[in-house]
Structures are given as structure tokens and as C-alpha cells.
Protein backbone atom coordinates (compact mmCIF):
# COMPACT_ATOMS: atom_id res chain seq x y z
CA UNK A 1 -105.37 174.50 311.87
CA UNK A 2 -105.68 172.89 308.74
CA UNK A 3 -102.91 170.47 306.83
CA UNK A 4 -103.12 172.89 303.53
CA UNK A 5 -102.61 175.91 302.92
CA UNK A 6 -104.49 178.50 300.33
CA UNK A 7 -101.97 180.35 298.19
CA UNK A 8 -102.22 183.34 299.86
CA UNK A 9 -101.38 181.64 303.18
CA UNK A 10 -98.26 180.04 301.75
CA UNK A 11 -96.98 183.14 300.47
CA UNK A 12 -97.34 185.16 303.65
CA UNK A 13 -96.25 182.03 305.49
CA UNK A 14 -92.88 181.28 303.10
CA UNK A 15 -92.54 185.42 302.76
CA UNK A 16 -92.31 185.27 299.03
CA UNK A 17 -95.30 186.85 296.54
CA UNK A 18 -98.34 184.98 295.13
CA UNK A 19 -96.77 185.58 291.89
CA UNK A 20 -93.28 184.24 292.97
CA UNK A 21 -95.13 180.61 293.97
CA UNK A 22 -96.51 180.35 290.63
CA UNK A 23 -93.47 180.78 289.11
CA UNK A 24 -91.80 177.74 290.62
CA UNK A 25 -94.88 175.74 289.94
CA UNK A 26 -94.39 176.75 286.14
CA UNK A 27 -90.37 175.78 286.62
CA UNK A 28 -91.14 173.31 288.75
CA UNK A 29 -89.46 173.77 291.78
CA UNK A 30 -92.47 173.68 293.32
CA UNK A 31 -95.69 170.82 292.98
CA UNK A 32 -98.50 171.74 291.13
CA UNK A 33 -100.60 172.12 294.67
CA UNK A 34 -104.21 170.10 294.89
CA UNK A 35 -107.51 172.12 294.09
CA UNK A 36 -110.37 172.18 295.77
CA UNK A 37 -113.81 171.61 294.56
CA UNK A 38 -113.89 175.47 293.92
CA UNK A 39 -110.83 175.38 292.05
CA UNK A 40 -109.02 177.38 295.17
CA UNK A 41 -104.90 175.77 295.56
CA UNK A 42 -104.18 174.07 298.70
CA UNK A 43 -100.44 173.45 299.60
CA UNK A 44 -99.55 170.99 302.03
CA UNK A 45 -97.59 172.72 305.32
CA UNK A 46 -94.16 171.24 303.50
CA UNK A 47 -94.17 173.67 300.69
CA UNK A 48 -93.28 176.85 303.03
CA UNK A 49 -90.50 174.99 303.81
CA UNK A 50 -89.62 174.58 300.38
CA UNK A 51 -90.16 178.11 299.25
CA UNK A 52 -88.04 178.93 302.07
CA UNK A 53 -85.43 176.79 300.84
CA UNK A 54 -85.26 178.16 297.40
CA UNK A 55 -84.86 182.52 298.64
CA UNK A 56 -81.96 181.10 300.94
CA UNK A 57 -80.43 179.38 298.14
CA UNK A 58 -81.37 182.30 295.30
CA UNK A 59 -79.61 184.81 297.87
CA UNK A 60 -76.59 182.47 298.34
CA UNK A 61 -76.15 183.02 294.11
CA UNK A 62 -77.46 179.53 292.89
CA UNK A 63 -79.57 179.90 289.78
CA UNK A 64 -82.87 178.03 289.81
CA UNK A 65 -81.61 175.45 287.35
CA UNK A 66 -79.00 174.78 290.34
CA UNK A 67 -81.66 175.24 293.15
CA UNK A 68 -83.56 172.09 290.77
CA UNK A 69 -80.71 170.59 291.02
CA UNK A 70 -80.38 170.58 295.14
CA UNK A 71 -83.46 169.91 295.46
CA UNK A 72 -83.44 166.55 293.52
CA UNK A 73 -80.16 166.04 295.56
CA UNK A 74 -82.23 166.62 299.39
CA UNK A 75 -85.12 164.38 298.02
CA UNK A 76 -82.46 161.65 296.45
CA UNK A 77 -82.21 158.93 299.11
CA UNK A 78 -79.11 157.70 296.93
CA UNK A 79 -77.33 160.97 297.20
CA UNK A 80 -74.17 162.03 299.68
CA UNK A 81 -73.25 164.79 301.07
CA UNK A 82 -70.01 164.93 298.40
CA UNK A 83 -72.66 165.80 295.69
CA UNK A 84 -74.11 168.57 297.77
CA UNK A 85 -70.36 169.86 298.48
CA UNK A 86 -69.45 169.05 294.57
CA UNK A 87 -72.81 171.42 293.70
CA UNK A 88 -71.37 174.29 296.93
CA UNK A 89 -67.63 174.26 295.61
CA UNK A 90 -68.67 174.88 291.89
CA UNK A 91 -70.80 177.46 292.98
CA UNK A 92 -67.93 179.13 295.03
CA UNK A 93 -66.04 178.86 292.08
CA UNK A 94 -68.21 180.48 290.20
CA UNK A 95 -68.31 183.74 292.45
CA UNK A 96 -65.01 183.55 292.54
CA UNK A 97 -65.00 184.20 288.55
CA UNK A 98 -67.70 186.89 289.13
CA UNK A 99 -65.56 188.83 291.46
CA UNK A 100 -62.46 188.83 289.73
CA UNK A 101 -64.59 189.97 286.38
CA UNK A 102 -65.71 192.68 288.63
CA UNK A 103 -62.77 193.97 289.50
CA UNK A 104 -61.73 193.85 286.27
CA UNK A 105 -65.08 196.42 284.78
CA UNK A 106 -64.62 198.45 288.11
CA UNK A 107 -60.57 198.93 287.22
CA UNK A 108 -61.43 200.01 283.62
CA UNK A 109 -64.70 201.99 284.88
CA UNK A 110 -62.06 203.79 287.51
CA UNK A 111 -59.67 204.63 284.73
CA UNK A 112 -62.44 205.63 282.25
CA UNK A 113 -63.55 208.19 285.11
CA UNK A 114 -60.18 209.54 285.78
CA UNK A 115 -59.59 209.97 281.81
CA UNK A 116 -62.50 212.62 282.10
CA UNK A 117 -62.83 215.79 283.97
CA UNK A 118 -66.42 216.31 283.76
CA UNK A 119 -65.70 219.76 281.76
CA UNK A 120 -66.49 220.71 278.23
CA UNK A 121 -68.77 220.14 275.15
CA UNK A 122 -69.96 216.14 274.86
CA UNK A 123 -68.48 215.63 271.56
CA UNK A 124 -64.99 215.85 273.26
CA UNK A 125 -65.90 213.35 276.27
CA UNK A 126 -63.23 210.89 276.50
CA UNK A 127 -65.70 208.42 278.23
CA UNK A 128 -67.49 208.17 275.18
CA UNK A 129 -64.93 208.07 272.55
CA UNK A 130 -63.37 205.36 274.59
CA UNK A 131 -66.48 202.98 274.46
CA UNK A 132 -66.98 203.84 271.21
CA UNK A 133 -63.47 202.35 269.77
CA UNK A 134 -63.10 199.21 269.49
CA UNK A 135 -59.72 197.73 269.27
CA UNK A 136 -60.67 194.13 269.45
CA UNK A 137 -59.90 193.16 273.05
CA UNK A 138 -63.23 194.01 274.61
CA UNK A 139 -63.08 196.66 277.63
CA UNK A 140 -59.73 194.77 279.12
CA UNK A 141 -57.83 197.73 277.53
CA UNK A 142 -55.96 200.66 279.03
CA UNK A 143 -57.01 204.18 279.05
CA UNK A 144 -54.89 206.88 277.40
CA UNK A 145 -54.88 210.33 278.09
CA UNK A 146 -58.49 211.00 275.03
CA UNK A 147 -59.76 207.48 275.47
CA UNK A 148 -58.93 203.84 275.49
């Protein structure tokens, strides 16, 4: 088998879209691959591995500035494993802070719904006139029995 791979054999090797490697070429995640004298890509066998890397870490919630960021760590013969955890324990916080924002939009989405009954003409919908006033403290408000 050969050492490179075409583009189409890298993306059905790494499971990710033709269109998916060029966009980490363009961000960089990825190397701009060799050409051949047709102007056809050739990866080396490595960059499967790579692409692989970066869906395991998208899916885990790091952003691709962040993937960038591991990456440069792996490849750093200077780095430790602290900077990896430092980069996994901000993340974690960072999900954290997602979650409890959540919970926050599904609480006021819950009592939006119960302020409703589903009934009647839409100029009386309570859902509405809710969203529609604003009284300055964003949607961490309470509803009342007509809106918010």
C-alpha cells in the first residue's frame, strides 16, 4: 500500500467529509498535504490519525481554537502533562458553566410553558407577551400569572 493517501482515502479512512479535511487545512489543524505532479493531494498515513484526533476532541466540547491548542501541546517536546490537565480542567469548567446556564433557560422555558394553556386567540399568549417585556434582567426573571 502506498505511504500517502489521496483525499478521498483520508476521509473515508479518518471518517470525516472531503469538505471537513479542507477545512482544517484552511484553520490549520491540519498540513497543507503534498501534490502530485497532477495537482491530486497526498496525505501521509499520520494525518488519519490526526483527523481522528480532532472529532474525539470536537465531541468532548473543545473548540478548534482549543483542539490548536492540544495539538501544539502533543507535538511540544517541552510540554507536561500539567498543561494538558490545565487545558482538560478549564474545559470541564467550562461545561460546568454551560450546564448550569441550561438549567437556568430550561427553568424559565418550564415556567413560560406552565404560564400558558395552549387556549385562545395569539394576541393574549402569555408566552409571547413575556418575551416581549423587557424588564432589564434578561430571561433570569420569574413568570407571573400573564407573563414575566
Amino acid at each position: 500500500m502506498s505511504q500517502n493517501l489521496t483525499i478521498g482515502r483520508l476521509a473515508k479512512r479518518a471518517e470525516v467529509s472531503i469538505d471537513s479535511i479542507r477545512f482544517y487545512e484552511r484553520r490549520g489543524l491540519l498540513a497543507e498535504p503534498t501534490r502530485t505532479e497532477s495537482n491530486y493531494r497526498v496525505y501521509p498515513l499520520d494525518a488519519a490519525d490526526r483527523l481522528r484526533f480532532i472529532k474525539k476532541a470536537q465531541k468532548l466540547g473543545f473548540s478548534l481554537n482549543e483542539i490548536q491548542e492540544l495539538l501544539e501541546l502533543r507535538h511540544n517536546p517541552g510540554a507536561s502533562k500539567a498543561d494538558v490537565k490545565l487545558k482538560t480542567e478549564e474545559k470541564i469548567r467550562d461545561i460546568r458553566a454551560r450546564i448550569q446556564d441550561l438549567g437556568r433557560m430550561l427553568s424559565a422555558l418550564e415556567q413560560l410553558d406552565e404560564s400558558c394553556d395552549g387556549h385562545g386567540p395569539i394576541a393574549e399568549c402569555p408566552i409571547l407577551e413575556a418575551l416581549a417585556t423587557y424588564d432589564g434582567q434578561g430571561c433570569h426573571h420569574q413568570v407571573k400569572r400573564g407573563g414575566l
